[in-house]
C-alpha atoms as a PDB file:
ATOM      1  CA  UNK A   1      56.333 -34.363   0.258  1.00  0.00           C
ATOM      2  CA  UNK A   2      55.234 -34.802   3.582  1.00  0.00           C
ATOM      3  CA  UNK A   3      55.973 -31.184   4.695  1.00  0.00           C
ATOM      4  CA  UNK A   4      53.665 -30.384   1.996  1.00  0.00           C
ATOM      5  CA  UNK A   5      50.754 -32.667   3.094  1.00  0.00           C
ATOM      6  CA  UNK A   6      50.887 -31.264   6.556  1.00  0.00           C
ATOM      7  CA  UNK A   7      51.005 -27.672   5.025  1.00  0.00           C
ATOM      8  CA  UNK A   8      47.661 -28.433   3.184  1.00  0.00           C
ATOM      9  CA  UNK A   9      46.325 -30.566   6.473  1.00  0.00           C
ATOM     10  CA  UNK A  10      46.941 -27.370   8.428  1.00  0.00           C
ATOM     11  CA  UNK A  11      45.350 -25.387   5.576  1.00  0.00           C
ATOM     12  CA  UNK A  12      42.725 -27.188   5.940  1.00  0.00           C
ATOM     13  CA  UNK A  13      42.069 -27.223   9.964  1.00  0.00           C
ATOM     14  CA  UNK A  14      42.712 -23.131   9.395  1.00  0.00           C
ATOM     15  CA  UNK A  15      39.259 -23.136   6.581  1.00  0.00           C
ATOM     16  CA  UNK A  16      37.326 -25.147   8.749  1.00  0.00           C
ATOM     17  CA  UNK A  17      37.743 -22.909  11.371  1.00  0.00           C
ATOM     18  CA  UNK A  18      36.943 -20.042   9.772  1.00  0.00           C
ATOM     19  CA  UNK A  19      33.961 -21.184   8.124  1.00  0.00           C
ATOM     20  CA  UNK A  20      32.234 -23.215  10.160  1.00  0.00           C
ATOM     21  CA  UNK A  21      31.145 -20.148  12.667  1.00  0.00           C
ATOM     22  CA  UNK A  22      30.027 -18.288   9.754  1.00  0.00           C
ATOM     23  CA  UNK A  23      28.288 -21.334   8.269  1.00  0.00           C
ATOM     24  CA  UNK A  24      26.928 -21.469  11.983  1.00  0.00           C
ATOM     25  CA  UNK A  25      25.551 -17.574  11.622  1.00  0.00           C
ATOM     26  CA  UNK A  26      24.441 -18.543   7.886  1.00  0.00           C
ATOM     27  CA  UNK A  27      22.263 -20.974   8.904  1.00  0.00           C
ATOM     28  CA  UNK A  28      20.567 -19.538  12.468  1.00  0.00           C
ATOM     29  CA  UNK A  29      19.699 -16.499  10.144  1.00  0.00           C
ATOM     30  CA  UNK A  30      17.794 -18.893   8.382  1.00  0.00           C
ATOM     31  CA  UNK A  31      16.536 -20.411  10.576  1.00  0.00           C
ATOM     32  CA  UNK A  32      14.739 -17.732  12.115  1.00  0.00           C
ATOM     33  CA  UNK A  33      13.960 -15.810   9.308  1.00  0.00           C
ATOM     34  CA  UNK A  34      10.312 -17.591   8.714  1.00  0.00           C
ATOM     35  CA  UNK A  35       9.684 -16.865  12.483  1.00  0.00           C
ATOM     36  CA  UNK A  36      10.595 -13.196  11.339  1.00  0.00           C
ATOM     37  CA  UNK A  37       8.579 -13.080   8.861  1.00  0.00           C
ATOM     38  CA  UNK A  38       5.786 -14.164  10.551  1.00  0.00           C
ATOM     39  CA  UNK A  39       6.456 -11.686  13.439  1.00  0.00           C
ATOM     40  CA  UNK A  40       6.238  -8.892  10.672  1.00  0.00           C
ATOM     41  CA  UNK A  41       3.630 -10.059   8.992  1.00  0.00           C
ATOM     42  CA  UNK A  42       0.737 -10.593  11.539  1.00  0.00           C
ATOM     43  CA  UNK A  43       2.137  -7.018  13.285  1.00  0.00           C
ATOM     44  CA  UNK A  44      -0.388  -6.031  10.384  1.00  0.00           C
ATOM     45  CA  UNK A  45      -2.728  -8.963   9.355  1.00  0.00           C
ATOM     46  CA  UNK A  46      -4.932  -6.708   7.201  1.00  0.00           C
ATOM     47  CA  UNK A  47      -2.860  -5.631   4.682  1.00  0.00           C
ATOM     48  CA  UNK A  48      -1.633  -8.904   4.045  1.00  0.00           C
ATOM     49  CA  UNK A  49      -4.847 -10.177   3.850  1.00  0.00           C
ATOM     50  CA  UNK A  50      -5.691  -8.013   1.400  1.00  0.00           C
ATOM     51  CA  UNK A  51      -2.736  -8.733  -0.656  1.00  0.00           C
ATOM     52  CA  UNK A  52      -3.164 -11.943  -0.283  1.00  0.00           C
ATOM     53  CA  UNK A  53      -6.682 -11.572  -2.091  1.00  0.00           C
ATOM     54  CA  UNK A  54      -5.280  -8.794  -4.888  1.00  0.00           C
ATOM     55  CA  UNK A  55      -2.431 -12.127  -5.559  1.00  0.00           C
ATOM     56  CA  UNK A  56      -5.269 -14.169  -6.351  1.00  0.00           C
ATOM     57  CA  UNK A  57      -7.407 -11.836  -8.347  1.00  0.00           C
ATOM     58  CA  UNK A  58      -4.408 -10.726 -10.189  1.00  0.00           C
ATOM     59  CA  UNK A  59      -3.369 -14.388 -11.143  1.00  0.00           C
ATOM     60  CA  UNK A  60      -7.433 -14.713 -12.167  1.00  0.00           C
ATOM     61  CA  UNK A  61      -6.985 -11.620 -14.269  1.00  0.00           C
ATOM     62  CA  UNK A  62      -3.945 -12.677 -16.497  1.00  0.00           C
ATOM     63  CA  UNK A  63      -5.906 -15.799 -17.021  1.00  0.00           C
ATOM     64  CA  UNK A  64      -8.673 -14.101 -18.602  1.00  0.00           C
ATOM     65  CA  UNK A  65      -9.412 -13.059 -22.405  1.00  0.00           C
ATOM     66  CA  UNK A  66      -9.559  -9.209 -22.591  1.00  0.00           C
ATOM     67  CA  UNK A  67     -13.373  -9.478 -23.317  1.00  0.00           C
ATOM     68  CA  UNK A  68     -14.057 -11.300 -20.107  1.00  0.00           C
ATOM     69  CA  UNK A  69     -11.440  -9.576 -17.903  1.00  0.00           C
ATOM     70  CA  UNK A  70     -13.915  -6.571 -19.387  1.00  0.00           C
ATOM     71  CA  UNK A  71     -17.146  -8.333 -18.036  1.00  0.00           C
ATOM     72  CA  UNK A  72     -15.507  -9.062 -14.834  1.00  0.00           C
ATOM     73  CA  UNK A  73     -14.735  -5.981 -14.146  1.00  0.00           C
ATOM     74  CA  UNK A  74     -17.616  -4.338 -15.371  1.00  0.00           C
ATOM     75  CA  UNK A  75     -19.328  -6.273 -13.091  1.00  0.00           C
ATOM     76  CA  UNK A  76     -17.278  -4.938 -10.424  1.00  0.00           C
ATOM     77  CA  UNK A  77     -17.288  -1.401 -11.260  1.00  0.00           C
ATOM     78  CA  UNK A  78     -18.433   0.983  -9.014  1.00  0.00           C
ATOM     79  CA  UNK A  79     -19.757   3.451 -11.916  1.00  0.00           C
ATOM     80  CA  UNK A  80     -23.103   5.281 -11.575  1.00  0.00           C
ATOM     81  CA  UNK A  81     -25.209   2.558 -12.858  1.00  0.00           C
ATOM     82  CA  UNK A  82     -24.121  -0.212 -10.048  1.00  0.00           C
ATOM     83  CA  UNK A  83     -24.221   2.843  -7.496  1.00  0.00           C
ATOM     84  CA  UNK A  84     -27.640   3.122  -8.081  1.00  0.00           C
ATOM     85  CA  UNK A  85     -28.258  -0.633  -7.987  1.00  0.00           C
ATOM     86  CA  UNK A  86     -26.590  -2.684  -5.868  1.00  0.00           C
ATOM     87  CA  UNK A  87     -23.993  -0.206  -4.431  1.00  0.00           C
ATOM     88  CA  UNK A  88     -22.821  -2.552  -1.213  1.00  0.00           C
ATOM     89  CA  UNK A  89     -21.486  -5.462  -3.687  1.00  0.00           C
ATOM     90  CA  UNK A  90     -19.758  -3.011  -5.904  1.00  0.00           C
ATOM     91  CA  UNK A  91     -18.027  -1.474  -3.479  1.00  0.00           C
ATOM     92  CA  UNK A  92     -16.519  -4.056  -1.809  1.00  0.00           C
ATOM     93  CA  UNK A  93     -15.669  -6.031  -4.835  1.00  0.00           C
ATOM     94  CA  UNK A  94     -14.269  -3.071  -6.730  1.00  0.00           C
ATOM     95  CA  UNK A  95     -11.261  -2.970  -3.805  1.00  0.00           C
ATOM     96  CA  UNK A  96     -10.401  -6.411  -4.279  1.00  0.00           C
ATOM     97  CA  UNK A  97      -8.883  -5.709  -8.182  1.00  0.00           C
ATOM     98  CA  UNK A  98      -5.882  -3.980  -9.444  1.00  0.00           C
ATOM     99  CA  UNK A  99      -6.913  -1.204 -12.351  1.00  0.00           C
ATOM    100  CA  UNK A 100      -3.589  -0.762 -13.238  1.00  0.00           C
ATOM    101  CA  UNK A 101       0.116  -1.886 -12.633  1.00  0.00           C
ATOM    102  CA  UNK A 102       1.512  -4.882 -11.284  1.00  0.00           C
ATOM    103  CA  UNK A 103       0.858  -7.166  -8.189  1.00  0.00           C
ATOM    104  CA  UNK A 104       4.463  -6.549  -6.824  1.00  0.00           C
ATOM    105  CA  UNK A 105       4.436  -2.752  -7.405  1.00  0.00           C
ATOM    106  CA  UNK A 106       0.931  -2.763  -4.982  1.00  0.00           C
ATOM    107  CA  UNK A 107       3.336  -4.907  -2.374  1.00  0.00           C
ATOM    108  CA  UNK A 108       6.167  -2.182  -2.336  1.00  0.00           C
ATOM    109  CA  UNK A 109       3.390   0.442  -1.595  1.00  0.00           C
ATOM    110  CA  UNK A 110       1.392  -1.199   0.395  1.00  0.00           C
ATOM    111  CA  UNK A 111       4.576  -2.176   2.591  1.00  0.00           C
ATOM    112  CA  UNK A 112       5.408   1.625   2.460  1.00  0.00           C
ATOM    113  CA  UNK A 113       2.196   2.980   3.567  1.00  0.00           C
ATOM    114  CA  UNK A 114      -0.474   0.732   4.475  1.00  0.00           C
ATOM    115  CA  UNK A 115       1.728  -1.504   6.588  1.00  0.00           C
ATOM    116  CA  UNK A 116       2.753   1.420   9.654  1.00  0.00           C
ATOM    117  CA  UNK A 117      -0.374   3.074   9.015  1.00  0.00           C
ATOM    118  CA  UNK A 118      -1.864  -0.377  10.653  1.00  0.00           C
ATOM    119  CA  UNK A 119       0.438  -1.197  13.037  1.00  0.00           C
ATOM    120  CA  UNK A 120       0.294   2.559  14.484  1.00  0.00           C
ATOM    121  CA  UNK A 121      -3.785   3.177  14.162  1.00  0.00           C
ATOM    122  CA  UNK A 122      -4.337  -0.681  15.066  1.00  0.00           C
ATOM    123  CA  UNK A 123      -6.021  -2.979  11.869  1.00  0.00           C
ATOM    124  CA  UNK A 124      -9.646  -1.832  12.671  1.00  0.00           C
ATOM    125  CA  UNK A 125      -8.900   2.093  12.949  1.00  0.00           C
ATOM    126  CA  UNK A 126      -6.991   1.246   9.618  1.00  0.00           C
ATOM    127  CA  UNK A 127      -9.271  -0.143   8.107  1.00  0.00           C
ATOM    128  CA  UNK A 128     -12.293   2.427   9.108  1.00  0.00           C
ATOM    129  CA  UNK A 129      -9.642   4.889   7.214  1.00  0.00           C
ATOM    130  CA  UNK A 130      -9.742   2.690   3.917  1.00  0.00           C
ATOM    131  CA  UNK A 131     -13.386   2.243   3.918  1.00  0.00           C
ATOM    132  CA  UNK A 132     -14.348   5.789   4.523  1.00  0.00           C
ATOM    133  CA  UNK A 133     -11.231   7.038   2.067  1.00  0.00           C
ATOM    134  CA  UNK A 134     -12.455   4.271  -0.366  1.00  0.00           C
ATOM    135  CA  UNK A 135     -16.494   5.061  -0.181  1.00  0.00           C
ATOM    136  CA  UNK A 136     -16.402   8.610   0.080  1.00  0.00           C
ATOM    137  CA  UNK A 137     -14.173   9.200  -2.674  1.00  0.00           C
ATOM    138  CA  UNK A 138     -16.189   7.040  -4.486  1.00  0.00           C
ATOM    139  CA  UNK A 139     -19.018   9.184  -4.200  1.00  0.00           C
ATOM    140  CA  UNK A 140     -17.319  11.997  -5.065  1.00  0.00           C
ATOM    141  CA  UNK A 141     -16.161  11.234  -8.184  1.00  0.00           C
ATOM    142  CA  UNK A 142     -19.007   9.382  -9.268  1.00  0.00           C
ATOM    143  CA  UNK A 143     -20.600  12.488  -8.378  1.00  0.00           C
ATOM    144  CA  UNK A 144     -18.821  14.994 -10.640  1.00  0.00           C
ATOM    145  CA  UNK A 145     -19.055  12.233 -13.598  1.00  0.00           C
ATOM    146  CA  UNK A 146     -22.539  12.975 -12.802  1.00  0.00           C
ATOM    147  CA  UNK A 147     -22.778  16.697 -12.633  1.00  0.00           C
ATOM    148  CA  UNK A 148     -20.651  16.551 -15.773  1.00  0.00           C
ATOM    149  CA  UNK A 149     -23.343  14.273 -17.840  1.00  0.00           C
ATOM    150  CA  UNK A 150     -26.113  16.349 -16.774  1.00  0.00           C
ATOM    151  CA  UNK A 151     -24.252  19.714 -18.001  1.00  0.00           C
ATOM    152  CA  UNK A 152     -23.666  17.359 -21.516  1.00  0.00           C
ATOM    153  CA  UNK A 153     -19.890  17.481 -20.715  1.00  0.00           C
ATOM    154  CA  UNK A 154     -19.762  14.105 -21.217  1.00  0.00           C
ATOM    155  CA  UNK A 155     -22.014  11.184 -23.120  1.00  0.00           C
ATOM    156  CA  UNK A 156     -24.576   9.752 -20.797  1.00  0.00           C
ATOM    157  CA  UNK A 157     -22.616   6.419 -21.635  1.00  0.00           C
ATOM    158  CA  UNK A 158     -20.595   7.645 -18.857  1.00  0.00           C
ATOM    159  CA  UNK A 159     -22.714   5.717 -16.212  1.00  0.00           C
ATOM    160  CA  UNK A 160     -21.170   2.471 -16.847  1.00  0.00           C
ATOM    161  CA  UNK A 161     -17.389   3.785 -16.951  1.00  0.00           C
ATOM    162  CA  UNK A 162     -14.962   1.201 -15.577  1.00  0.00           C
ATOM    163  CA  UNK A 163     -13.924   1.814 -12.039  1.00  0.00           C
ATOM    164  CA  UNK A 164     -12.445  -0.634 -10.160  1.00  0.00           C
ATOM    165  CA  UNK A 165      -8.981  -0.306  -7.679  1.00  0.00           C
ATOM    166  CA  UNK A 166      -7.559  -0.146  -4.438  1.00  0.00           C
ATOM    167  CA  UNK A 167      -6.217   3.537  -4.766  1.00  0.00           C
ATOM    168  CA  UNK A 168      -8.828   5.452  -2.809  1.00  0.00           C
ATOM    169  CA  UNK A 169      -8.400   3.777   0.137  1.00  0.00           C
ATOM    170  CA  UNK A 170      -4.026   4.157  -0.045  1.00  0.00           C
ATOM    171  CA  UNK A 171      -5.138   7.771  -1.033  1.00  0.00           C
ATOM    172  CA  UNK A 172      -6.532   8.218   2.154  1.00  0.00           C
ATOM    173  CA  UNK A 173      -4.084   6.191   4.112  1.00  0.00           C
ATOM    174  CA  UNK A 174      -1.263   7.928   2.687  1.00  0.00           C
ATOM    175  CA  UNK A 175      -2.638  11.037   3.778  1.00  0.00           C
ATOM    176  CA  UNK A 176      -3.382  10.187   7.416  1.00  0.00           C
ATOM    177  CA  UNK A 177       0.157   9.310   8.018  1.00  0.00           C
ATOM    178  CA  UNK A 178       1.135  13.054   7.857  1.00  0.00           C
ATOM    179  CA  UNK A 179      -0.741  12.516  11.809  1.00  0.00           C
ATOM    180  CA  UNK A 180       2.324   9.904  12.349  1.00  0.00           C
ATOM    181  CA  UNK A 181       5.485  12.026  11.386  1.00  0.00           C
ATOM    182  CA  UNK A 182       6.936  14.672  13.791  1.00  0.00           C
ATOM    183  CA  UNK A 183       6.846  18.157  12.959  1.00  0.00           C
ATOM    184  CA  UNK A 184       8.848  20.151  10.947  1.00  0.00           C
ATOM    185  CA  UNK A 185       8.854  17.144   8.819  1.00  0.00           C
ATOM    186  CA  UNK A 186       5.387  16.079   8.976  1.00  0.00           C
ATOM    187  CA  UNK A 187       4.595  19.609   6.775  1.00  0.00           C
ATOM    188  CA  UNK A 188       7.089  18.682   4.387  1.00  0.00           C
ATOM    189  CA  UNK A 189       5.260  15.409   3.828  1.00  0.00           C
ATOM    190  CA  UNK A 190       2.089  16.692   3.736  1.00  0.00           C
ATOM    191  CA  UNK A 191       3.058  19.181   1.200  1.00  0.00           C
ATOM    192  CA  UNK A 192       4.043  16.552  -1.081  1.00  0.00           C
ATOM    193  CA  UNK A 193       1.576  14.780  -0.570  1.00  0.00           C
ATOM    194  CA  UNK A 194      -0.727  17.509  -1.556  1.00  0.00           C
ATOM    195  CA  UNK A 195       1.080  18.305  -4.438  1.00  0.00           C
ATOM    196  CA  UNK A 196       1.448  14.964  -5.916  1.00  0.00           C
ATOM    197  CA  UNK A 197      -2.852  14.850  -5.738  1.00  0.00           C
ATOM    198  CA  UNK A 198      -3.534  17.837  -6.951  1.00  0.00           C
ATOM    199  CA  UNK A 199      -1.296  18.770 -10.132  1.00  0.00           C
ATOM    200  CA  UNK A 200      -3.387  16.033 -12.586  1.00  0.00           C
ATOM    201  CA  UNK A 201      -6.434  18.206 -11.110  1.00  0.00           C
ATOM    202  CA  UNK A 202      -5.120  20.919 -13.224  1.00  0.00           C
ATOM    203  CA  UNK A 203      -2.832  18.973 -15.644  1.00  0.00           C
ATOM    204  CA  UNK A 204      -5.417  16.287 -17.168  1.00  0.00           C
ATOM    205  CA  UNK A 205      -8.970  16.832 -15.059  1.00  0.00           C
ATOM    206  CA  UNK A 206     -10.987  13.506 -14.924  1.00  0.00           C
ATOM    207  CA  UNK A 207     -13.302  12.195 -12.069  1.00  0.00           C
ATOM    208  CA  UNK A 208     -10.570   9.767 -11.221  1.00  0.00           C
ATOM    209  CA  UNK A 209      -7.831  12.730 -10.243  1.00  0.00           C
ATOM    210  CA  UNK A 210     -11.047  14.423  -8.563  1.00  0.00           C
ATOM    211  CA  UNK A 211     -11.448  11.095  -6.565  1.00  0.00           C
ATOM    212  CA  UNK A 212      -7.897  10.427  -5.552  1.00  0.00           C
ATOM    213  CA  UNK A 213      -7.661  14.068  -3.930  1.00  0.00           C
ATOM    214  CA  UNK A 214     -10.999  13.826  -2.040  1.00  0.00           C
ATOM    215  CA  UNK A 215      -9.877  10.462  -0.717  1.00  0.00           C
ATOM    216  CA  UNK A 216      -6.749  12.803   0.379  1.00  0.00           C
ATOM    217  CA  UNK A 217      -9.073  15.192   2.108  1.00  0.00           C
ATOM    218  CA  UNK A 218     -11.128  12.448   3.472  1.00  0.00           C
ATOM    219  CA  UNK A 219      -7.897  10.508   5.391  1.00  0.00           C
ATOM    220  CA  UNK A 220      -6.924  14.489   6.911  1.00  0.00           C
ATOM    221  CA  UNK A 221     -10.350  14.457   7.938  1.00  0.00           C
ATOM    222  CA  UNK A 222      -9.812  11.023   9.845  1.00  0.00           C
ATOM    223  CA  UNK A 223      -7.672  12.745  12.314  1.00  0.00           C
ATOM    224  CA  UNK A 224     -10.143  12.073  15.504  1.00  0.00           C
ATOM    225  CA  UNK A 225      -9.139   8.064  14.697  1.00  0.00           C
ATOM    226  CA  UNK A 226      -5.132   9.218  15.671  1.00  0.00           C
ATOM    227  CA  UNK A 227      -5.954  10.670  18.495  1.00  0.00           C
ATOM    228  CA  UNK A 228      -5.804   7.623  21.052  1.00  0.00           C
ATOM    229  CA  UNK A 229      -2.053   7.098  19.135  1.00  0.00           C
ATOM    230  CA  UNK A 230       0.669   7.877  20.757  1.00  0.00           C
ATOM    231  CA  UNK A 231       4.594   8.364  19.390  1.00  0.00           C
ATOM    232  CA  UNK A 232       5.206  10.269  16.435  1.00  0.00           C
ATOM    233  CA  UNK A 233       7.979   9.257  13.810  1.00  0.00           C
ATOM    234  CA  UNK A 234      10.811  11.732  13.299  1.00  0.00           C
ATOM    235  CA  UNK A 235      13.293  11.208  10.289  1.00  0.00           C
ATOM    236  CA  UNK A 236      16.190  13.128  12.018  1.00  0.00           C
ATOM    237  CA  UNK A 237      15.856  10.977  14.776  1.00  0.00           C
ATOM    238  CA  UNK A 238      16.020   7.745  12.463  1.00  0.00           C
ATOM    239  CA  UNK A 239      19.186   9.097  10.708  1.00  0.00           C
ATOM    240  CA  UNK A 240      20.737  10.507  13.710  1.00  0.00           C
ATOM    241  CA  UNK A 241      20.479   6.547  15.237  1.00  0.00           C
ATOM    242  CA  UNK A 242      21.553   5.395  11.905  1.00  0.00           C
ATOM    243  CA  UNK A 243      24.715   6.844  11.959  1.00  0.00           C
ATOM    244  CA  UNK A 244      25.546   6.140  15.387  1.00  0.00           C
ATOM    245  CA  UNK A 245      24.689   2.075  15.120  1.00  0.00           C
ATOM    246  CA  UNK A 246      27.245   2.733  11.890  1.00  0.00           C
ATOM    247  CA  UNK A 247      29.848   4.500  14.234  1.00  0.00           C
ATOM    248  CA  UNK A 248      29.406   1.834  17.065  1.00  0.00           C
ATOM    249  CA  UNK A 249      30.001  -1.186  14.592  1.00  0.00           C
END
């Protein structure tokens, strides 16, 4: 009896040992993961900003009856008829609303794109790149729904079509990052970017596909804001250091 209570005493001692480092790691992780956070997140205040803002309107939005989400986002729109009116207010308030698809799936992309596209350019080079995507898309779009009434292609009810959304201005971001990834690879990238932008051009035409691509064409234009950047990112390189941080642990 006794040899067996100093078996499970030593058992014991042995467990504690064990896990109280790892408890130890457990809980600095912890620890400093809100100061990590933090680091990350103000390495790029603007998209998080934004996001922050999209949260709220999205939360607004599911709160709403469809016939006054409708009137909200009417209001919003940045169709022909506010263009002509009061085109500053719509078109800052039509980037502050989601069109389509969840809150979380704009995170993911956002974090994908509009996140290193801000901490490379720097937050106001980024965000010159989202306006000018964002406007001048706009504008182009609206433009074509407006060659398009006057040829009868469409109703002339037309001018009040909804438009609202954020995806202009990642359009355009996603295409300046081509500037940002080394070459051969950078090709490859821009290639699919390309492709991705223009198939519903030719697959199912509307001034919303023709908007999305000149936002495209707009961020390649951008490429005098990357010139002060410096350091390119290569994907061989990342894989290549990948493998050797694997092979070291």
């Amino acid at each position: 009896m006794r040899n067996e209570v100093e078996r499970r005493a030593c058992a014991d001692t042995t467990t504690r040992r064990i896990l109280t480092p790892v408890d130890a790691a457990i809980s600095s992780h912890l620890r400093s993961f809100p100061r990590a956070a933090w680091t990350y997140i103000r390495r790029a205040p603007g998209t998080y900003v934004w996001l922050a803002i999209l949260l709220v309107t999205t939360v607004v939005a599911r709160h709403l009856s469809p016939d006054v989400l409708h009137d909200v986002l009417g209001n919003r729109s940045t169709n022909l008829h506010h263009l002509a009116e009061d085109p500053v207010r719509v078109l800052i308030a039509s980037a502050f609303w989601l069109a389509g698809g969840g809150w979380i799936t704009y995170f993911i992309v956002y974090n994908i794109f509009h996140v290193p596209a801000e901490r490379w350019l720097g937050t106001l080079r980024w965000l010159c790149v989202v306006a000018i995507a964002h406007i001048g898309a706009t504008y182009i779009s609206e433009g074509a729904l407006y060659a398009a009434i006057r040829h009868g292609r469409v109703p002339a009810s037309a001018v009040d079509t909804l438009d609202v959304g954020v995806s202009y201005g990642l359009a355009g971001v996603v295409a300046i990052l081509t500037y940002r990834i080394a070459a051969p690879w950078r090709y490859l990238y821009l290639a699919g970017v390309l492709a991705f932008f223009a198939v519903p051009l030719f697959v199912h035409l509307t001034f919303t596909a023709i908007g999305h691509f000149a936002a495209v064409l707009i961020g390649l234009c951008c490429y005098p804001l990357t010139r002060a950047r410096t350091g390119t990112w290569s994907p061989a390189d990342t894989a290549r250091r990948f493998r050797r941080e694997q092979g070291d642990a």
